[in-house]
C-alpha atoms as a PDB file:
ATOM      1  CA  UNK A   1    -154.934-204.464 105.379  1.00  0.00           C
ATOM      2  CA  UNK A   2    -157.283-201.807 106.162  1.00  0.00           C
ATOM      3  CA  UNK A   3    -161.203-202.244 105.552  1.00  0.00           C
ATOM      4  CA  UNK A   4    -164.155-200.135 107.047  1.00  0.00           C
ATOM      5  CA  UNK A   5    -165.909-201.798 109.654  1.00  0.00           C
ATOM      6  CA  UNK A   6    -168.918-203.496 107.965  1.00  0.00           C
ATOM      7  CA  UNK A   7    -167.588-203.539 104.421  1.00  0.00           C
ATOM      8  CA  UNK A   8    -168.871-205.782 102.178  1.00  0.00           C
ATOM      9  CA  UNK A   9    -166.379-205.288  99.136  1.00  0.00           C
ATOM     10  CA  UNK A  10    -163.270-206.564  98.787  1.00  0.00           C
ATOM     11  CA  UNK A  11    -160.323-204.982  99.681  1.00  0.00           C
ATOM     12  CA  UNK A  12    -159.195-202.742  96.442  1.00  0.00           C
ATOM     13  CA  UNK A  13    -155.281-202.660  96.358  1.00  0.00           C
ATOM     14  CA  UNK A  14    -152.542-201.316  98.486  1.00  0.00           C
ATOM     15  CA  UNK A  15    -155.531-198.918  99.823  1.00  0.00           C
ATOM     16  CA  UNK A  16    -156.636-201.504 101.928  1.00  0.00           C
ATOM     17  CA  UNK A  17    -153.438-202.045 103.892  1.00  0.00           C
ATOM     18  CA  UNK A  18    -152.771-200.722 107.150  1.00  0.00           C
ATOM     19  CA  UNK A  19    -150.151-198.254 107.283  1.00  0.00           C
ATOM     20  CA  UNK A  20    -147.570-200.947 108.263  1.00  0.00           C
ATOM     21  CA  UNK A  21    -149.106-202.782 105.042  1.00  0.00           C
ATOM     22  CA  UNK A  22    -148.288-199.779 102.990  1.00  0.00           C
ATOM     23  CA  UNK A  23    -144.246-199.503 103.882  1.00  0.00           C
ATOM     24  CA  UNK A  24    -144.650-202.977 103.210  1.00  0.00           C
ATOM     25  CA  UNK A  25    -145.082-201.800  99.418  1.00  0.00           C
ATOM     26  CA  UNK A  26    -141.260-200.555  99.182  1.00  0.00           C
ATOM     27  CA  UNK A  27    -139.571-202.729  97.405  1.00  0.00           C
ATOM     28  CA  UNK A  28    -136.310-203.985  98.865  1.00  0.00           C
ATOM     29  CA  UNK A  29    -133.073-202.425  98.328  1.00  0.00           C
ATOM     30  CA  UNK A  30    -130.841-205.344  98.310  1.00  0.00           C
ATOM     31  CA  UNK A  31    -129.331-204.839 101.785  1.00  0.00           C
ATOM     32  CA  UNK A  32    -128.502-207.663 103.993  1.00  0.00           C
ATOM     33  CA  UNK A  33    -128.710-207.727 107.732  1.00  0.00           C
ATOM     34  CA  UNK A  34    -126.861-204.073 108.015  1.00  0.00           C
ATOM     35  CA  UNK A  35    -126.541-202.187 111.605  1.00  0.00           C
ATOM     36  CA  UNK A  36    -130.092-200.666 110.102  1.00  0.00           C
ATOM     37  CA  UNK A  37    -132.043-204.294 109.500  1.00  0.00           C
ATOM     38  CA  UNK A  38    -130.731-205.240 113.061  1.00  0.00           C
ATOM     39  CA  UNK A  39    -131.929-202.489 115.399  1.00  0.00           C
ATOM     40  CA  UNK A  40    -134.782-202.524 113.030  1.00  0.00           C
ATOM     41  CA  UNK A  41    -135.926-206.400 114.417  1.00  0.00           C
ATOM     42  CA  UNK A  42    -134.635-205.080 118.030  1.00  0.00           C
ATOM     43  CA  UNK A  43    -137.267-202.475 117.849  1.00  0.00           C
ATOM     44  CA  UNK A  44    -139.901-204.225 116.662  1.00  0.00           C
ATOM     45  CA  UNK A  45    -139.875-206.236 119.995  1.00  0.00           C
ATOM     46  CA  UNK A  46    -139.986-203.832 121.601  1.00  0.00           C
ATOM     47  CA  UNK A  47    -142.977-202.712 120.385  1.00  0.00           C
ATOM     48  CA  UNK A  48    -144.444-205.616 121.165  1.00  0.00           C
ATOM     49  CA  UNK A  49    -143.282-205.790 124.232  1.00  0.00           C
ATOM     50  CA  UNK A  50    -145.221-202.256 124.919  1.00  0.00           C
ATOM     51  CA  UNK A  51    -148.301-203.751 123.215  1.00  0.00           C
ATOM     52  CA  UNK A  52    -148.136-206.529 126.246  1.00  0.00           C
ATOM     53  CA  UNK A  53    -147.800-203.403 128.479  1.00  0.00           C
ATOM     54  CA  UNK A  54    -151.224-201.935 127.068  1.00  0.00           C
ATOM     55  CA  UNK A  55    -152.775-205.668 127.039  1.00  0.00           C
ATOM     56  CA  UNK A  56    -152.490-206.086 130.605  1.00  0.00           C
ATOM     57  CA  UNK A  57    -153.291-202.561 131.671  1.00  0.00           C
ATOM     58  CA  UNK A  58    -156.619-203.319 130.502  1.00  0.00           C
ATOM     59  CA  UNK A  59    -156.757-206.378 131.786  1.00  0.00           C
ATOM     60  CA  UNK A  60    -156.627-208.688 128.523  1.00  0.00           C
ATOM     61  CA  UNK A  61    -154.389-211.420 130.103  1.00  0.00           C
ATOM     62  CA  UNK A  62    -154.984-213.642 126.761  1.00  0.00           C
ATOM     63  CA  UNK A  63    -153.927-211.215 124.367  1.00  0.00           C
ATOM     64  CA  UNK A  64    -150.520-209.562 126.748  1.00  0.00           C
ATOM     65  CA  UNK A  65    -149.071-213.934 127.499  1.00  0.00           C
ATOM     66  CA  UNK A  66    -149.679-214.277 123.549  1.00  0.00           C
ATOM     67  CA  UNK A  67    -147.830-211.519 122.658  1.00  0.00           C
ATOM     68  CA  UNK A  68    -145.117-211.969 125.516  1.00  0.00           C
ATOM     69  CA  UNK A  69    -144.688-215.541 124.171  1.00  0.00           C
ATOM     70  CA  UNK A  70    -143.970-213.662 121.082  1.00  0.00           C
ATOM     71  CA  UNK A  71    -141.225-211.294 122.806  1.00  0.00           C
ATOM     72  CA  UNK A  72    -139.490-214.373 124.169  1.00  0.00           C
ATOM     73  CA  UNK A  73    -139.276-216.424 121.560  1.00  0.00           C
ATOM     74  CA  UNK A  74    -137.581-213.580 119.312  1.00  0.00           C
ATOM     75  CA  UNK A  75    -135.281-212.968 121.916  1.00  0.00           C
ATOM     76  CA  UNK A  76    -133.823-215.719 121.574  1.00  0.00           C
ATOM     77  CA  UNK A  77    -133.377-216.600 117.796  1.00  0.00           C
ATOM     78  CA  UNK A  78    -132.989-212.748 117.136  1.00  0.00           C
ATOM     79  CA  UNK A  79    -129.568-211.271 116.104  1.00  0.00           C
ATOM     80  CA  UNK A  80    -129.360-207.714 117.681  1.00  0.00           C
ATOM     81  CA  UNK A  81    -126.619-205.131 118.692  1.00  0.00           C
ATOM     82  CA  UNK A  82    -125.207-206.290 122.573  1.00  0.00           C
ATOM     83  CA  UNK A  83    -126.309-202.426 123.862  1.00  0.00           C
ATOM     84  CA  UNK A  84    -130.344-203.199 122.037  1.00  0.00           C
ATOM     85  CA  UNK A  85    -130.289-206.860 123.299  1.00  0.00           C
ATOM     86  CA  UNK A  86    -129.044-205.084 127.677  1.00  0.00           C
ATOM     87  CA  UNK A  87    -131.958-202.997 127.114  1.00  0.00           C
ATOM     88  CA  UNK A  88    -134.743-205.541 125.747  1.00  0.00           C
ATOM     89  CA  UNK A  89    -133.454-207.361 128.955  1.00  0.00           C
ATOM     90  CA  UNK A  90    -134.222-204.719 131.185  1.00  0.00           C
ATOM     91  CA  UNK A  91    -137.912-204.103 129.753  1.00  0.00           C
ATOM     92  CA  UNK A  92    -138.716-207.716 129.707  1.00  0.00           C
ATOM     93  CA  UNK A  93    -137.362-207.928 133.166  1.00  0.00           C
ATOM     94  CA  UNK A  94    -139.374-205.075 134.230  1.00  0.00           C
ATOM     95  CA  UNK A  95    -142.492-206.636 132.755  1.00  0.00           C
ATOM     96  CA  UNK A  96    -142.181-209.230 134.238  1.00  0.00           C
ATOM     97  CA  UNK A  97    -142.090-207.585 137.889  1.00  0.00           C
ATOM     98  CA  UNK A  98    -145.340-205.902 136.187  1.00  0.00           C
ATOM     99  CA  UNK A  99    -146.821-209.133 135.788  1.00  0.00           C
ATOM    100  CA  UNK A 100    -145.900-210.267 139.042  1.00  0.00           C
ATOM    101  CA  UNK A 101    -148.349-207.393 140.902  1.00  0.00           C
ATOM    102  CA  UNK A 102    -151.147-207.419 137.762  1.00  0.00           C
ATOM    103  CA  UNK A 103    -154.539-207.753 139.805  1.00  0.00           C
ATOM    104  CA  UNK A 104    -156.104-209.157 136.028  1.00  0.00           C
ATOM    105  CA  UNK A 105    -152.881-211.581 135.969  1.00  0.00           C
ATOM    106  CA  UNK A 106    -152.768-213.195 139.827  1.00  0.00           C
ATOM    107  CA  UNK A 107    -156.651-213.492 139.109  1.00  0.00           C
ATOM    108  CA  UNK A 108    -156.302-215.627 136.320  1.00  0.00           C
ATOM    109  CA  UNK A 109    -153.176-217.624 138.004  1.00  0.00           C
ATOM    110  CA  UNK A 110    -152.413-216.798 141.236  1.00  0.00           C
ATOM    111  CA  UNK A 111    -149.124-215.303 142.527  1.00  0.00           C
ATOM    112  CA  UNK A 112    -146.660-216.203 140.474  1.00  0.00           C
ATOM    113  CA  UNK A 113    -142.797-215.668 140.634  1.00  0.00           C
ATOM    114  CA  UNK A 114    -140.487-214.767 137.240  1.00  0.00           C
ATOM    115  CA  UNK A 115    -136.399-214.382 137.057  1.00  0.00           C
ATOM    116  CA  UNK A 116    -134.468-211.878 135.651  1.00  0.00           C
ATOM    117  CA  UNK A 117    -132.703-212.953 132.757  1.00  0.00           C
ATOM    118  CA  UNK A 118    -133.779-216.390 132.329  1.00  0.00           C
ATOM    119  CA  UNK A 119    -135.731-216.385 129.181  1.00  0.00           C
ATOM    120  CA  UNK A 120    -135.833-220.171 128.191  1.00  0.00           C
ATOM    121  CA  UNK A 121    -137.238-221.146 131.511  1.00  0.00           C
ATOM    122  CA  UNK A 122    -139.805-218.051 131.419  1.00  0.00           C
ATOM    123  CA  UNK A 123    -140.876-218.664 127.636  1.00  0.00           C
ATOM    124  CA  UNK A 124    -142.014-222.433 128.769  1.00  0.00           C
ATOM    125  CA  UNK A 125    -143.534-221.159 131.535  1.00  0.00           C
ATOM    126  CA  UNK A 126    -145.764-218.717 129.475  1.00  0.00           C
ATOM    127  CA  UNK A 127    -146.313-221.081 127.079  1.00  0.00           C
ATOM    128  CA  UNK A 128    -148.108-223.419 129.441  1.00  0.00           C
ATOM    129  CA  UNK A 129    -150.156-220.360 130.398  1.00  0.00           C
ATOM    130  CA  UNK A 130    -151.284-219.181 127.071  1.00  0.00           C
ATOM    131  CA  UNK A 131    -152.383-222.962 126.682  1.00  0.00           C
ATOM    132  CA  UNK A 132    -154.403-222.403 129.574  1.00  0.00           C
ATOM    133  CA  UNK A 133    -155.844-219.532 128.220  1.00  0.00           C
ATOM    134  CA  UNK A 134    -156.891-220.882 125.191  1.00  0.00           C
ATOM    135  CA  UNK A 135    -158.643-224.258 126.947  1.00  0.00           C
ATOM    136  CA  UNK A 136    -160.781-221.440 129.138  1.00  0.00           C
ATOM    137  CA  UNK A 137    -161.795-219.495 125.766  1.00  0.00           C
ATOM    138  CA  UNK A 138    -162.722-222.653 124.168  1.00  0.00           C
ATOM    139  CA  UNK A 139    -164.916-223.809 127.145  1.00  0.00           C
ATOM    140  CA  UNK A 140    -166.240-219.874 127.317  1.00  0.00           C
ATOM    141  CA  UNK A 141    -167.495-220.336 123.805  1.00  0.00           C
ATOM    142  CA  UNK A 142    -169.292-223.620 124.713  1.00  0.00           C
ATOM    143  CA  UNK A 143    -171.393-221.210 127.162  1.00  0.00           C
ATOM    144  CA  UNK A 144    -172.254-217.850 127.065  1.00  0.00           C
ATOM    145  CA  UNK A 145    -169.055-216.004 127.609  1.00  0.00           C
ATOM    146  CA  UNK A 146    -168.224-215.974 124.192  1.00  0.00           C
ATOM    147  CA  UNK A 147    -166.614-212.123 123.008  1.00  0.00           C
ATOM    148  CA  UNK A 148    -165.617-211.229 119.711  1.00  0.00           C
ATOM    149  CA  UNK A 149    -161.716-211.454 120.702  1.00  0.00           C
ATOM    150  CA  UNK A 150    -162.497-214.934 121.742  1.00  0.00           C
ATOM    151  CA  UNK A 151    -164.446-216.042 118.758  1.00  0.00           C
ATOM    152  CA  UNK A 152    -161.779-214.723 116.378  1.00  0.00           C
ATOM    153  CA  UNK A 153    -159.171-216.224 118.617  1.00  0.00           C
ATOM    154  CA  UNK A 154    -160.858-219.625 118.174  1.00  0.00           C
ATOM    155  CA  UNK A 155    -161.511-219.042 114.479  1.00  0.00           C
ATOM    156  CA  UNK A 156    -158.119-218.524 113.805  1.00  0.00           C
ATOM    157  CA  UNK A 157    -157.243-221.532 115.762  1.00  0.00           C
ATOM    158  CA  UNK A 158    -159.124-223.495 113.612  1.00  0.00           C
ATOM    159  CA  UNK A 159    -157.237-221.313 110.261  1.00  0.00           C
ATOM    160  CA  UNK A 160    -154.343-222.706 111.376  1.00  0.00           C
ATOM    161  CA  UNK A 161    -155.380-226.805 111.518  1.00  0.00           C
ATOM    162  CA  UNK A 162    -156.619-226.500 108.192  1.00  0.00           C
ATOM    163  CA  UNK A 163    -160.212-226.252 108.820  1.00  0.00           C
ATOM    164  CA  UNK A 164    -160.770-223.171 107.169  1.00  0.00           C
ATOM    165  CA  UNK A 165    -164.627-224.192 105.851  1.00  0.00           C
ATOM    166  CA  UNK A 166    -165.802-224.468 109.647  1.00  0.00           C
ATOM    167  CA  UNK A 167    -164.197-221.077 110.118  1.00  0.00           C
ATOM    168  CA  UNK A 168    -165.708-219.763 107.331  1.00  0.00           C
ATOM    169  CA  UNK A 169    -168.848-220.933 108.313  1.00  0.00           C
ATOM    170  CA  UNK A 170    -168.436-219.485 111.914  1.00  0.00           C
ATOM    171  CA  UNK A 171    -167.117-216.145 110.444  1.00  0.00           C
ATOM    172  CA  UNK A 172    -170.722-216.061 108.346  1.00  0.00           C
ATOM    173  CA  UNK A 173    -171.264-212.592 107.336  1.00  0.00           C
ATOM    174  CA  UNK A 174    -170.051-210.689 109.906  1.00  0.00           C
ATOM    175  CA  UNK A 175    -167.372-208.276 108.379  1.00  0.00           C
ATOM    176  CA  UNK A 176    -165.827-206.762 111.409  1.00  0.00           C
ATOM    177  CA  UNK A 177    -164.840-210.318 112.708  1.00  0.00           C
ATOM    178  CA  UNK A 178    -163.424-211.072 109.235  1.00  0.00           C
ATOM    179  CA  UNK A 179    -161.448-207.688 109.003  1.00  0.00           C
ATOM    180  CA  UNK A 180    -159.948-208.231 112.054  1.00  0.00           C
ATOM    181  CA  UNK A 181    -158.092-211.840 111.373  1.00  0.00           C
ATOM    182  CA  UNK A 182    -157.504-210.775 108.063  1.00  0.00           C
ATOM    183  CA  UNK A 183    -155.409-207.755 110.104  1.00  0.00           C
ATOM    184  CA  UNK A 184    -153.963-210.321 112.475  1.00  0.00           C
ATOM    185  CA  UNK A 185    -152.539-212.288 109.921  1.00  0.00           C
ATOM    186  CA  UNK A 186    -151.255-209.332 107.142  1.00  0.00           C
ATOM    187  CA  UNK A 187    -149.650-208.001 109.976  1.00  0.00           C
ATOM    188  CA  UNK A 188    -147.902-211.353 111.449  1.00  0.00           C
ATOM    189  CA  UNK A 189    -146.626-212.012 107.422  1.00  0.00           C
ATOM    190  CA  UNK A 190    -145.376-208.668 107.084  1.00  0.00           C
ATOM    191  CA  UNK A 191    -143.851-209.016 110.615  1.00  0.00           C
ATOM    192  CA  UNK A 192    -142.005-212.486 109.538  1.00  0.00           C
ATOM    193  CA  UNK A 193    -141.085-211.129 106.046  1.00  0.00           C
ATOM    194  CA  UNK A 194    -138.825-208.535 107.098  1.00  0.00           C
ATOM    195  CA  UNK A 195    -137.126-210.964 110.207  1.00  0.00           C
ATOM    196  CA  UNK A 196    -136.348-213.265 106.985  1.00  0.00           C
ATOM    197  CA  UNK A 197    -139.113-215.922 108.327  1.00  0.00           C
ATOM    198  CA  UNK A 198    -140.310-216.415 104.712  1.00  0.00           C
ATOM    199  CA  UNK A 199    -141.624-219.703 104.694  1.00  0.00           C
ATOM    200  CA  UNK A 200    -144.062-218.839 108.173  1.00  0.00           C
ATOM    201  CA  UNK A 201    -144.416-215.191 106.123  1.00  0.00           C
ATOM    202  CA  UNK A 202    -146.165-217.570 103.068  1.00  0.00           C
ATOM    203  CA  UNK A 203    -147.780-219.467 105.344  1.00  0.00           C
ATOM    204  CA  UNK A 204    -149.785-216.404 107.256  1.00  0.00           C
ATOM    205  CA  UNK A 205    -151.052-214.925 103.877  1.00  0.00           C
ATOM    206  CA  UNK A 206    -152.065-218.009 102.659  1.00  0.00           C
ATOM    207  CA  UNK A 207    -154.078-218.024 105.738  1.00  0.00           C
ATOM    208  CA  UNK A 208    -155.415-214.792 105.476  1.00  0.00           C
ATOM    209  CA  UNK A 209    -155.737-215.678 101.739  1.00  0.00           C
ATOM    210  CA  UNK A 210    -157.899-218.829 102.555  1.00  0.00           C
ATOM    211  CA  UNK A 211    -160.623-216.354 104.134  1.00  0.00           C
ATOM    212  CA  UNK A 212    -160.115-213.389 101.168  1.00  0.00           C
ATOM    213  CA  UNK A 213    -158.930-215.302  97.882  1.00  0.00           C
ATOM    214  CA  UNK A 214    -159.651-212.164  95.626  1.00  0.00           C
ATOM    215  CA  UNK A 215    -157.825-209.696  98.237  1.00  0.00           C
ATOM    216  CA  UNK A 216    -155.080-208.201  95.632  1.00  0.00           C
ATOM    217  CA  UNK A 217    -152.862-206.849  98.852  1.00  0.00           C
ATOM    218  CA  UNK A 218    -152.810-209.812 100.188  1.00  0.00           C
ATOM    219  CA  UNK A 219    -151.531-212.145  97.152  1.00  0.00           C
ATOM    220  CA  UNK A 220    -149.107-208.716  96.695  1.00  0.00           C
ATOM    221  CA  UNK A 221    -147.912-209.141 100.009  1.00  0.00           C
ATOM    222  CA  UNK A 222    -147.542-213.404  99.345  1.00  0.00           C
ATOM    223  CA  UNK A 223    -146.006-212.693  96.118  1.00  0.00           C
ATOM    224  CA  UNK A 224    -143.268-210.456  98.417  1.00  0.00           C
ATOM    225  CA  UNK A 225    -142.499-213.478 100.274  1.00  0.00           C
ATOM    226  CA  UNK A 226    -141.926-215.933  97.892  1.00  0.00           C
ATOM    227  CA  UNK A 227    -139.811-213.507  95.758  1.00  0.00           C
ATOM    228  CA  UNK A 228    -137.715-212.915  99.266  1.00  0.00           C
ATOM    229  CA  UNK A 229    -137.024-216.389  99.563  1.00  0.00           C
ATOM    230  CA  UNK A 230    -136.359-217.057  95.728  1.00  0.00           C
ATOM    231  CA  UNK A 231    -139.856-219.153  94.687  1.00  0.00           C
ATOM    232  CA  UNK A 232    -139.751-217.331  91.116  1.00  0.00           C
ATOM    233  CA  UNK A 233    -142.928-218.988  89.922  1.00  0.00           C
ATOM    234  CA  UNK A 234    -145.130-218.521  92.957  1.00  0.00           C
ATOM    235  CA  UNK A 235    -143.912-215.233  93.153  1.00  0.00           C
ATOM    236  CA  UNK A 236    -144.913-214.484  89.452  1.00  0.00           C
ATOM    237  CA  UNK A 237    -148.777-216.500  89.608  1.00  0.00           C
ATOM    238  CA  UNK A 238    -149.376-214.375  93.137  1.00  0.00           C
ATOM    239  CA  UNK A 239    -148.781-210.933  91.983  1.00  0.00           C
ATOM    240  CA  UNK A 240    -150.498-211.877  88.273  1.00  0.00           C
ATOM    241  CA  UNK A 241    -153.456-213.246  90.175  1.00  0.00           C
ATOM    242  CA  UNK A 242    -153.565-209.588  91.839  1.00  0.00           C
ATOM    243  CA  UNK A 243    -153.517-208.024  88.887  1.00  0.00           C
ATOM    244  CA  UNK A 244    -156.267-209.867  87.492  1.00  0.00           C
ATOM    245  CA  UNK A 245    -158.214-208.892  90.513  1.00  0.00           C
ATOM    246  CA  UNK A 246    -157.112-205.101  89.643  1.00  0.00           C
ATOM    247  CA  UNK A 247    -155.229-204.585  87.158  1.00  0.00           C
ATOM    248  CA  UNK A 248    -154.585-200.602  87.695  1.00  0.00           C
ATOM    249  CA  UNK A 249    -152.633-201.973  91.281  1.00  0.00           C
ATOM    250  CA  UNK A 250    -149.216-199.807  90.141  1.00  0.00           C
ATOM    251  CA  UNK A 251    -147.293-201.136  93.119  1.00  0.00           C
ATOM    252  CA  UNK A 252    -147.644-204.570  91.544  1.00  0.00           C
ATOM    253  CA  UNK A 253    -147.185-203.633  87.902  1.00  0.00           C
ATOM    254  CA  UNK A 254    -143.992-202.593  89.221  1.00  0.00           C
ATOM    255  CA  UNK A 255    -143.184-205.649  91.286  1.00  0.00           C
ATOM    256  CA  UNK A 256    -143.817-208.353  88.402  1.00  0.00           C
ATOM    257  CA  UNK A 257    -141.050-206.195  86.276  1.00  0.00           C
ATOM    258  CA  UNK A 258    -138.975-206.185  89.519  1.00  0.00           C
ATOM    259  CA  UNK A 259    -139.415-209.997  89.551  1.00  0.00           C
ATOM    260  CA  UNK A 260    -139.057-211.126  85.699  1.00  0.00           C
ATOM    261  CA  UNK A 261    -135.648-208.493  85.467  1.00  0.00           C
ATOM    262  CA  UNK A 262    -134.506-210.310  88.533  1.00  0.00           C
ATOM    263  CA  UNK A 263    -135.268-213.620  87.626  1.00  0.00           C
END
């Protein structure tokens, strides 16, 4: 989703997604995992991979290990093409010898030694480090080191225990904070959706949903994911819920016929 810093309105339809929210409102052609899908998922981590690149450039060493965790963990449940999967290697390899001589990185853990090609052992390593992470930032907002990225971080730790009236509460009114989980997690849902993760898909809009219940992209979006993994009826409540909200929204007109015919 897409909302103007300081907003107070609700999002209003698939104007409010990002511009990866708005391919999101194609609806799918029936293809299976094709040559297409494949290198599609290859791709996309890569371009995470080159968002961990940026992270650590500018020395956010919370926001490059989260994202890297990401990386690995796809890379090894992911089905891709033997030539995409050699060069994913590579770059992964590569970042890690980036890692290896980050001044923001050895800072925050010292000198620290990866291998090439060993993604299991790496992926637990960087796991314990983004648990690190996360511990500091917790302690940082008990003092005065708190930063927006940290507060939302923490925010949408608490999202995902269930405690979403304490994070309302320490959203408050502050839109910009707001707009940016509700990003975090459109994105991440989209993201699972088209890897065929549909039930964690569900459960990041529902999250994003539990912060924005009248946002009519985002119950479009849910109402995708459900259809995706056959849930007729929650399918069919989400995207008539969104046109209650806005009833004009053509993209889910269009969906709820795609849904009934199919159904």
């Amino acid at each position: 989703m897409e909302r103007r810093p300081g907003a107070v309105t609700r999002p209003a339809g698939a104007g409010m997604t990002s511009q990866q929210g708005m391919n999101d409102l194609k609806h799918p052609s029936g293809a299976d995992m094709d040559e297409a899908i494949v290198r599609e998922r290859a791709a996309e981590i890569s371009r995470t991979l080159g968002n961990c690149k940026k992270f650590i450039h500018q020395g956010n060493v919370y926001a490059c290990l989260s994202g890297f965790r990401d990386v690995l963990e796809k890379m090894l449940v992911t089905r891709m093409l033997p030539q995409d999967q050699k060069d994913l290697q590579e770059g992964i390899n590569e970042f890690q010898r980036q890692l290896m001589t980050s001044a923001a990185f050895r800072n925050a853990f010292g000198p620290v030694t990866f291998q090439d090609d060993d993604n299991e052992t790496t992926l637990a390593f960087i796991r314990q480090l983004v648990s690190v992470s996360e511990e500091e930032i917790a302690r940082s907002l008990e003092g005065k080191g708190e930063t927006p990225e940290n507060r939302a971080v923490m925010i949408m730790r608490l999202i995902d225990k269930g405690e979403h009236e304490k994070a309302r509460a320490l959203i408050g009114t502050n839109e910009d904070l707001l707009t940016f989980i509700l990003q975090t997690y459109n994105a991440r849902g989209i993201q699972a959706r088209r890897e065929g993760a549909y039930e964690k898909a569900v459960a990041e809009f529902r999250k994003a949903l539990s912060l924005a219940p009248d946002d009519e992209g985002l119950l479009y979006n849910l109402a995708r994911a459900y259809a995706a993994k056959k849930d007729t009826k929650p399918a069919v409540d989400s995207i008539r819920k969104a046109l209650q909200i806005n009833p004009a929204f053509a993209e889910a007109q269009s969906l709820l016929k795609h849904i009934e015919q199919s159904g």
